[in-house]
Protein backbone atom coordinates (compact mmCIF):
# COMPACT_ATOMS: atom_id res chain seq x y z
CA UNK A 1 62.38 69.88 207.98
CA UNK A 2 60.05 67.99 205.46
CA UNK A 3 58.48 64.67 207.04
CA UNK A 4 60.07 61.76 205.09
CA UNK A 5 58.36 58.73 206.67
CA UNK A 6 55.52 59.03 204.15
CA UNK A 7 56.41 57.08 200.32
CA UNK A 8 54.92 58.85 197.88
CA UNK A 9 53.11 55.86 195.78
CA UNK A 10 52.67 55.64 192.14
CA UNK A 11 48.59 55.35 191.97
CA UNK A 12 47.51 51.88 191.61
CA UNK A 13 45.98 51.79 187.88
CA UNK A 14 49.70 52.59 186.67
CA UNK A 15 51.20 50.18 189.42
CA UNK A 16 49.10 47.66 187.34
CA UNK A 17 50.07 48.96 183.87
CA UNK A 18 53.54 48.75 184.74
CA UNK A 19 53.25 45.55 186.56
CA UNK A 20 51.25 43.73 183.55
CA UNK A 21 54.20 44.93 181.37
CA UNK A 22 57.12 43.91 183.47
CA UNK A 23 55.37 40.61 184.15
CA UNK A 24 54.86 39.92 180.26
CA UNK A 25 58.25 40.70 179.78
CA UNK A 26 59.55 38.53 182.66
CA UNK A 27 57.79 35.63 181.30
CA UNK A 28 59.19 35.81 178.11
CA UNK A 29 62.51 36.26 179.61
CA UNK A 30 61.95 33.24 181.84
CA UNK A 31 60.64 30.74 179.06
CA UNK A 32 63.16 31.06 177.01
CA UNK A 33 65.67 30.89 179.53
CA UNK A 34 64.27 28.06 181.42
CA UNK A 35 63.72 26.21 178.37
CA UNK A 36 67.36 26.57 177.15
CA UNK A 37 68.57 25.16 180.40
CA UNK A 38 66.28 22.24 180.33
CA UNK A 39 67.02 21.21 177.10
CA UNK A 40 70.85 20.69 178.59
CA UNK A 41 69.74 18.22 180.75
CA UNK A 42 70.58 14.88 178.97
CA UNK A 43 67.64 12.36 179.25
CA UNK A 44 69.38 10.28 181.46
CA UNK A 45 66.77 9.94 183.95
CA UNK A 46 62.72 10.33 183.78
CA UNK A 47 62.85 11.43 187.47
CA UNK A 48 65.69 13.98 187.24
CA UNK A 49 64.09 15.36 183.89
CA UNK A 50 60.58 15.50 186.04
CA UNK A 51 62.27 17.01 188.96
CA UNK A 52 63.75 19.75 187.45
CA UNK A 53 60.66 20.99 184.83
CA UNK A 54 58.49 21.13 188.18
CA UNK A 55 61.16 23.31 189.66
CA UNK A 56 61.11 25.45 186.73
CA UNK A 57 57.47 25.43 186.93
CA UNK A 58 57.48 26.60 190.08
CA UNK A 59 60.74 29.30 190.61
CA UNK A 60 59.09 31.97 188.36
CA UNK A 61 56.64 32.30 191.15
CA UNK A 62 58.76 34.15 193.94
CA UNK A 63 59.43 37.01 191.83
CA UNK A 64 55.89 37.38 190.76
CA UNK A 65 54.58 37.65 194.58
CA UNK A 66 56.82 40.07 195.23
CA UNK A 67 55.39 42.20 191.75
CA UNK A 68 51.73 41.54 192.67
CA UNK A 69 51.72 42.44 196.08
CA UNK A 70 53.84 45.72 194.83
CA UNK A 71 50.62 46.31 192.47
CA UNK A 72 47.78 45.53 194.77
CA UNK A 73 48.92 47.35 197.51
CA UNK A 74 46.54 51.01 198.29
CA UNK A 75 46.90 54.00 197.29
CA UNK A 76 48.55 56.27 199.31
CA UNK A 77 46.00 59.16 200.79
């Protein structure tokens, strides 16, 4: 029976091709998205308005850590 604990890896100069792509992409994706919503919010309030471009600012974030540590990580051996 073949040993299935070990993950074969993708080696880590295409990890970081695909990852550079995919992150492009997702930026793109998340500008225009994020900037579609925000420009719903009616300019009722400089502090809501504030509130919610630094929480745009900040949310693409989570999903990046999660692609960078995906790319950084060794190569298998």
């Amino acid at each position: 029976m073949p040993d299935t604990s070990t993950k074969k890896r993708l080696p880590m100069r295409l990890r970081k091709l695909i990852g550079m792509i995919v992150l492009i992409v997702w930026m793109t994706i998340y500008t225009l998205i994020a900037a579609a919503l925000l420009s719903l919010i009616p300019p009722i309030s400089f502090w809501l308005q504030l509130a919610c471009y630094i929480l745009a600012g900040l949310a693409w974030v989570i999903p990046v850590k999660y692609l960078l540590n995906w790319m950084q990580a060794p190569d298998a051996e």
